[in-house]
N, C-alpha and C. Protein backbone atom coordinates (compact mmCIF):
# COMPACT_ATOMS: atom_id res chain seq x y z
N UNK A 1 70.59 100.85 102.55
CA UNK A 1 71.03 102.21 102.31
C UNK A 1 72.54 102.29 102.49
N UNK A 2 73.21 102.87 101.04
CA UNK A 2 74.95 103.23 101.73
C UNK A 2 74.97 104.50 102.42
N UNK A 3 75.51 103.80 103.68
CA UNK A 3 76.06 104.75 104.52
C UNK A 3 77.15 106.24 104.37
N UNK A 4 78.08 105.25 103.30
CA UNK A 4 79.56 105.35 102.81
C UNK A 4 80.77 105.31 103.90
N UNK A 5 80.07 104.39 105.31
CA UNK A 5 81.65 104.17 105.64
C UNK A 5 81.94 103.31 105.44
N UNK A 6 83.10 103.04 105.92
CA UNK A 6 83.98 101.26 105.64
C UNK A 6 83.66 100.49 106.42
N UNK A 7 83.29 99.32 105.36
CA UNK A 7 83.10 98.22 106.40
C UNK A 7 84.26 97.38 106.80
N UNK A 8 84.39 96.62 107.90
CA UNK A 8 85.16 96.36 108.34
C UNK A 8 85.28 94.12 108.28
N UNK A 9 86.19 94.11 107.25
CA UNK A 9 85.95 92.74 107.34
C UNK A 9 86.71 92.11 108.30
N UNK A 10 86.39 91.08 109.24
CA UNK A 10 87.27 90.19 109.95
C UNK A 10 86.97 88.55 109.87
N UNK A 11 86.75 88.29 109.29
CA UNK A 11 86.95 86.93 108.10
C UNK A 11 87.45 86.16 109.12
N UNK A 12 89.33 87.21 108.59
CA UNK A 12 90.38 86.37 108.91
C UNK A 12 90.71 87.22 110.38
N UNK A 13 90.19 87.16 111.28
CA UNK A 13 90.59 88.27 112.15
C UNK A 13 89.90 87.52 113.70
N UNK A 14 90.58 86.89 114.87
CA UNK A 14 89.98 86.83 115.74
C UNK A 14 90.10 87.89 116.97
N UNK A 15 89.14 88.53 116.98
CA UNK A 15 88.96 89.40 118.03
C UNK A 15 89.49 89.19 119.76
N UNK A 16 89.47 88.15 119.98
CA UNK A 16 89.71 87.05 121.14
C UNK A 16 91.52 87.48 121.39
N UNK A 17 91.66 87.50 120.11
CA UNK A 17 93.24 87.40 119.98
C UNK A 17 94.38 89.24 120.03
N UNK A 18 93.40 89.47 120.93
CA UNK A 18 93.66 91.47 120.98
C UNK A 18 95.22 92.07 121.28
N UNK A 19 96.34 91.17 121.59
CA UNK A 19 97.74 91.15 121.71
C UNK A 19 98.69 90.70 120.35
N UNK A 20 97.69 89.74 119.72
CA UNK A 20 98.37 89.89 118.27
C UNK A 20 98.63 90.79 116.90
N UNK A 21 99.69 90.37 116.39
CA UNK A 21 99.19 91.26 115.41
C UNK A 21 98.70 91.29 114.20
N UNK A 22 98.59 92.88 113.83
CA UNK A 22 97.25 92.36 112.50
C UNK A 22 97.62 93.25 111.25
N UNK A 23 97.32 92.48 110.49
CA UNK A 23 97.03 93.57 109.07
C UNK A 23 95.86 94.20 108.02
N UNK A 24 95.96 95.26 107.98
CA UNK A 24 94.72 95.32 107.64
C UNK A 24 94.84 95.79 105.92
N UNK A 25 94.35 95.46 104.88
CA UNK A 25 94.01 95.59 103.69
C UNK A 25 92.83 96.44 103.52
N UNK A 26 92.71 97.73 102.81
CA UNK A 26 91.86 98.73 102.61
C UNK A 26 91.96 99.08 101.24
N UNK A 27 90.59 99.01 100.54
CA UNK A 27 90.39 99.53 99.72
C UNK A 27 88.80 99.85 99.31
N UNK A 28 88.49 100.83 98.81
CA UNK A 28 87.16 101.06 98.88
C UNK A 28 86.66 101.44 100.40
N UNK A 29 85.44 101.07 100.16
CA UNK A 29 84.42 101.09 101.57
C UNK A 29 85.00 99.95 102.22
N UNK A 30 85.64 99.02 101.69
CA UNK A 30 86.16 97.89 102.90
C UNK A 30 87.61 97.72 103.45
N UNK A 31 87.86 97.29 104.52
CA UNK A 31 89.06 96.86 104.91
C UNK A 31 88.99 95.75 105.71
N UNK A 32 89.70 94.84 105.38
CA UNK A 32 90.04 93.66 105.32
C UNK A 32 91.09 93.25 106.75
N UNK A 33 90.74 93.04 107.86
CA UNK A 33 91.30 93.09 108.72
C UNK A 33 92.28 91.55 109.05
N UNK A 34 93.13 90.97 109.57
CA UNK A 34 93.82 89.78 108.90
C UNK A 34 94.87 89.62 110.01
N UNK A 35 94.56 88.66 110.76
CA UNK A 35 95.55 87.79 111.62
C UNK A 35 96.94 87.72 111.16
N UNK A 36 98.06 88.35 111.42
CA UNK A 36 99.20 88.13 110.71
C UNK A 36 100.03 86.59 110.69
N UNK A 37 99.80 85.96 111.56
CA UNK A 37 99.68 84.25 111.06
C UNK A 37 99.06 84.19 109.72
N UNK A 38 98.41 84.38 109.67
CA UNK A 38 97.67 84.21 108.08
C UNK A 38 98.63 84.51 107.24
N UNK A 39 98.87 85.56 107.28
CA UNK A 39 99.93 86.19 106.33
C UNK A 39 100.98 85.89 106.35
N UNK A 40 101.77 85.75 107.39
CA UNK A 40 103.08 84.75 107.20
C UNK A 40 102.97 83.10 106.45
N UNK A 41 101.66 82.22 106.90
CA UNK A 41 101.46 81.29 106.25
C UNK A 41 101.23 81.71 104.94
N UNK A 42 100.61 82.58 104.22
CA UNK A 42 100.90 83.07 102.46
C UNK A 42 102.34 82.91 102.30
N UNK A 43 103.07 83.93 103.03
CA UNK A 43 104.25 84.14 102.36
C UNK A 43 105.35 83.24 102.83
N UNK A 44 105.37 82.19 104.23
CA UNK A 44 106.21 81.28 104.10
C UNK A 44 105.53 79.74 103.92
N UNK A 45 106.27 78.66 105.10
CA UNK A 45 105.53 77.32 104.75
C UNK A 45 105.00 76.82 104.07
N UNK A 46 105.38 76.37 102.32
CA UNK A 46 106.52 76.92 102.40
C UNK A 46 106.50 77.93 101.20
N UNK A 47 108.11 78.77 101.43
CA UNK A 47 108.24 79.71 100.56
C UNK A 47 108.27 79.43 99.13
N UNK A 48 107.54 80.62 98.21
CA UNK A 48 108.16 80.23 96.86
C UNK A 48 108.88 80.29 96.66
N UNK A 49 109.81 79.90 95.13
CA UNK A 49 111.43 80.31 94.87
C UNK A 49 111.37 81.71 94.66
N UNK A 50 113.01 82.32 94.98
CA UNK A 50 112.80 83.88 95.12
C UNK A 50 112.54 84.08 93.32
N UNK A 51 112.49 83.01 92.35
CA UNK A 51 112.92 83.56 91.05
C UNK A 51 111.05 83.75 90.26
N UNK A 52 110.25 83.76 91.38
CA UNK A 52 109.31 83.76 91.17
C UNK A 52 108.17 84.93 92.14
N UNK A 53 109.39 85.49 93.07
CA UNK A 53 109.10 86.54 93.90
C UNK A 53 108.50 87.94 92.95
N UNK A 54 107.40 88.44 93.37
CA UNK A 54 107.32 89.68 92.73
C UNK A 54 107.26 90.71 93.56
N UNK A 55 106.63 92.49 93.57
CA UNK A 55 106.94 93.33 94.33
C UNK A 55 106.04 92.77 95.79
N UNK A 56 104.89 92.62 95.89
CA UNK A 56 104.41 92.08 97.50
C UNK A 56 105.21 91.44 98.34
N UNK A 57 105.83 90.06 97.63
CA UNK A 57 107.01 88.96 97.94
C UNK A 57 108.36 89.59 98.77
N UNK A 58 108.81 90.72 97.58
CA UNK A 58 109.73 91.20 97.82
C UNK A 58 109.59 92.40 98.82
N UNK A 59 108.52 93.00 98.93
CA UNK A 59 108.28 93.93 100.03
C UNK A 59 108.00 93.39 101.45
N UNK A 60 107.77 92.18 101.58
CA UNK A 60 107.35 91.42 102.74
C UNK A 60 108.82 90.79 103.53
N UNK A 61 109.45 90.09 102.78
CA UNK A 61 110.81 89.08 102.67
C UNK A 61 112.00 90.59 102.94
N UNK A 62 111.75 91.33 102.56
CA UNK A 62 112.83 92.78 102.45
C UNK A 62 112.54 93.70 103.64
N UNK A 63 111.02 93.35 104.40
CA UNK A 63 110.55 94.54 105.55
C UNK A 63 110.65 95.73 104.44
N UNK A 64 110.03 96.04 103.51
CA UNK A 64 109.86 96.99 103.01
C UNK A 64 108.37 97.57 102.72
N UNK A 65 108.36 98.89 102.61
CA UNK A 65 106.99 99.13 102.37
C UNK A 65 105.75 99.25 103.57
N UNK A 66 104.77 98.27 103.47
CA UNK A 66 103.48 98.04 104.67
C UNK A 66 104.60 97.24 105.33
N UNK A 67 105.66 96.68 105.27
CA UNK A 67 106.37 95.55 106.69
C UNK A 67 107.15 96.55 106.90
N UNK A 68 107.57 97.82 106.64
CA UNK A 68 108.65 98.75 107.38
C UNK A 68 107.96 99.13 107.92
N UNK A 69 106.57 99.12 108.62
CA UNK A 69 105.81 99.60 109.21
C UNK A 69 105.45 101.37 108.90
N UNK A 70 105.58 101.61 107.62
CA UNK A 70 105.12 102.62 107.28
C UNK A 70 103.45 103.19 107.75
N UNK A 71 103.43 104.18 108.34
CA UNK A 71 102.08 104.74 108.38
C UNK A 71 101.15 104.59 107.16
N UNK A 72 99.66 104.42 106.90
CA UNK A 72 99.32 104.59 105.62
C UNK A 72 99.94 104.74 104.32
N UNK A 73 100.19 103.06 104.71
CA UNK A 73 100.93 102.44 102.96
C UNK A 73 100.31 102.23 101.88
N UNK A 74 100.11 103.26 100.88
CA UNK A 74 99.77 102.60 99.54
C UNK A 74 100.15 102.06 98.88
N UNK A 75 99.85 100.85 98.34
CA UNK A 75 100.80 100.21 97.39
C UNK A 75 100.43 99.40 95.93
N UNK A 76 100.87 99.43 94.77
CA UNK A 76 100.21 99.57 93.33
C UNK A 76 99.25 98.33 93.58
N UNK A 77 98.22 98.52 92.91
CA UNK A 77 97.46 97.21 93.02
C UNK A 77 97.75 96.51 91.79
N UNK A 78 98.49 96.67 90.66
CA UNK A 78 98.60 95.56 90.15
C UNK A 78 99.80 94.86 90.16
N UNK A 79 100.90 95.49 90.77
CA UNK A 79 102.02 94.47 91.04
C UNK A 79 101.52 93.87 92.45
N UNK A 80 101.33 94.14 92.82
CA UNK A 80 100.78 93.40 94.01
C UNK A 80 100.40 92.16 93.46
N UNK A 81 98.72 91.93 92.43
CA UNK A 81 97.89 91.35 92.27
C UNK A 81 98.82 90.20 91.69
N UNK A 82 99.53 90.69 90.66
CA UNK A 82 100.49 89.76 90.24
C UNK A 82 101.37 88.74 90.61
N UNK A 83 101.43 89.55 91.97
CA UNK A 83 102.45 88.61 93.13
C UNK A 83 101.73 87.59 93.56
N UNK A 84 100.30 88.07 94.00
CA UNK A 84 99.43 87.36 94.84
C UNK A 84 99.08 85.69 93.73
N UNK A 85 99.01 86.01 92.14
CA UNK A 85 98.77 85.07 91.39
C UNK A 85 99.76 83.75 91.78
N UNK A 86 100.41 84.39 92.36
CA UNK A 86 101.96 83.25 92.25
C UNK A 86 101.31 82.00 93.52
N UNK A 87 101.21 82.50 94.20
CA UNK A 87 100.62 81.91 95.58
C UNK A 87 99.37 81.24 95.34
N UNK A 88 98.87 81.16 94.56
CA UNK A 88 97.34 80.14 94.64
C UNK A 88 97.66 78.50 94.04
N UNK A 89 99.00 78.52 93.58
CA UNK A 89 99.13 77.03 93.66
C UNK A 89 99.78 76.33 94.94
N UNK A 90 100.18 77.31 96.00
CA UNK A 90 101.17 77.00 97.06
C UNK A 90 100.64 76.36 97.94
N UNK A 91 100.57 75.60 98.88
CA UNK A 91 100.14 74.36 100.06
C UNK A 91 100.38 75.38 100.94
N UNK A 92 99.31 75.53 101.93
CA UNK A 92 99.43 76.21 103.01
C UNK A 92 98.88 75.58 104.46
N UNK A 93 99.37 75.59 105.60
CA UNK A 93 99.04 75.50 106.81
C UNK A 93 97.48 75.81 107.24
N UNK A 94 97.37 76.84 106.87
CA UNK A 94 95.64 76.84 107.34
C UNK A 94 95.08 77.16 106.33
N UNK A 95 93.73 76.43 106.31
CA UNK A 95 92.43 76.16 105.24
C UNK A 95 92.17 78.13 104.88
N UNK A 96 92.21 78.62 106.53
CA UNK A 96 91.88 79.85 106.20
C UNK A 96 92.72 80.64 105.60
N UNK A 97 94.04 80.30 104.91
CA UNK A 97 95.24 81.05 104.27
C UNK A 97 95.01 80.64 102.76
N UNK A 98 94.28 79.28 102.87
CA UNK A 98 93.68 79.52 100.89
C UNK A 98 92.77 80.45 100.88
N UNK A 99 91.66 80.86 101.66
CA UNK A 99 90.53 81.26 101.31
C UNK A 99 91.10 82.98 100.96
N UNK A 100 92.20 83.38 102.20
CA UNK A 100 92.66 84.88 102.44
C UNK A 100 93.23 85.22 101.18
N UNK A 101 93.77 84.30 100.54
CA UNK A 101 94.63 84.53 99.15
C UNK A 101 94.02 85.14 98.16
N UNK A 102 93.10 84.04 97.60
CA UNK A 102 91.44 84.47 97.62
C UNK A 102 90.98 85.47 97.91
N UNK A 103 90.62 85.83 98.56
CA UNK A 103 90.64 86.98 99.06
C UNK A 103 90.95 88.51 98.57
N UNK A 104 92.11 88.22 99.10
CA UNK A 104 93.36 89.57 98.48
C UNK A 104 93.39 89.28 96.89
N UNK A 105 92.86 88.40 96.54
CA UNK A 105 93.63 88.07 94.48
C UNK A 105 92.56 88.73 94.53
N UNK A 106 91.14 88.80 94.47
CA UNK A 106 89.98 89.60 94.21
C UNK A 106 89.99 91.06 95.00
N UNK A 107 90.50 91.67 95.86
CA UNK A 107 90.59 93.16 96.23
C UNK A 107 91.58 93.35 95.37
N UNK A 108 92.50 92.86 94.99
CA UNK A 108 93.90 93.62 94.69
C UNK A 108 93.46 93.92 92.70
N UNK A 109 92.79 92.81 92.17
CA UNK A 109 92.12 92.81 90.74
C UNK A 109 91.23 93.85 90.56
N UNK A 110 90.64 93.98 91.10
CA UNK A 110 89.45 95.15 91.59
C UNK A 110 90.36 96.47 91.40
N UNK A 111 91.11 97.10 92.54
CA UNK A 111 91.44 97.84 92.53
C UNK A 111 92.84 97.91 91.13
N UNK A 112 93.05 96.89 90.85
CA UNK A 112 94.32 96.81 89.78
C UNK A 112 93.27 97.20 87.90
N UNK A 113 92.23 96.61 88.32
CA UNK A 113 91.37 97.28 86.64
C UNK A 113 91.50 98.46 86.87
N UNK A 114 91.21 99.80 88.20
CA UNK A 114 90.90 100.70 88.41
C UNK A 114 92.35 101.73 88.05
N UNK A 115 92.93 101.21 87.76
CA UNK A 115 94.64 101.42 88.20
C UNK A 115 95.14 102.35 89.44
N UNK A 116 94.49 102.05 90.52
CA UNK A 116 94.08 102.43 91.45
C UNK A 116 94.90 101.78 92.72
N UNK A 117 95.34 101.82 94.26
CA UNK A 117 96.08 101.44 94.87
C UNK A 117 95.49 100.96 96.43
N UNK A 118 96.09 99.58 97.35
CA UNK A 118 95.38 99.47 98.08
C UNK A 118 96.58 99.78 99.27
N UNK A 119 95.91 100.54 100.31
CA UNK A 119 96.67 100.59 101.63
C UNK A 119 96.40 99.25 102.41
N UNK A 120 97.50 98.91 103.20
CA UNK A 120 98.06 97.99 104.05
C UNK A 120 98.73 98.79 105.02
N UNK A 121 98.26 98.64 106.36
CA UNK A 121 98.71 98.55 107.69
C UNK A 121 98.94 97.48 108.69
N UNK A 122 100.19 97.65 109.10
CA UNK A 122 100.70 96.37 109.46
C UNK A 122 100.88 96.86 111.10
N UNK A 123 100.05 95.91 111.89
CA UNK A 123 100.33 96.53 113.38
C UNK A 123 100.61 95.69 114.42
């Protein structure tokens, strides 16, 4: 039976780890809760070239946007998604930073057919 609240994914998320910080990806009934190690391993170690940076890249690398620590950040899902394409050929540090990519390339597509937008909170 749907309930209709959000479920809460933590995949990438260790609970254990309650002093770190986290990000969380929301869209729909789900949000995507996410070790920010994770996310720095996407976006550095190593970095892409900036000539291949798109708006996520550039909102992350700039503290702009969900990294200015904006309250309930929406942000387009298909420049996003676009950004995120760039990153699935990149070598990453943890097994669990291919899968998160993954991840986010399928929420951000989802909500990018919809032309529709996903919030990110960064805490």
């Amino acid at each position: 039976m749907d309930t209709g609240q959000t479920k809460v994914d933590e995949t990438f998320y260790n609970g254990d780890l309650q002093d770190e910080p986290e990000v969380d990806f929301s869209y729909g009934r789900t949000k995507l809760r996410v070790w920010e190690g994770f996310v720095e391993d996407l976006f550095e170690y190593p970095k892409i070239p900036k000539s291949e940076w798109g708006k996520m890249s550039r909102d992350y690398f700039f503290e702009q946007g969900p990294w200015a620590e904006e309250p309930d950040c929406y942000v387009d899902a298909e420049e996003y998604y676009k950004d995120l394409l760039n990153y699935r050929k990149k070598k990453f540090r943890f097994d669990q930073s291919r899968q998160l990519c993954d991840r986010l390339i399928e929420m951000f597509a989802q909500a990018a057919q919809k032309h529709d937008k996903v919030k990110i909170v960064v805490e």
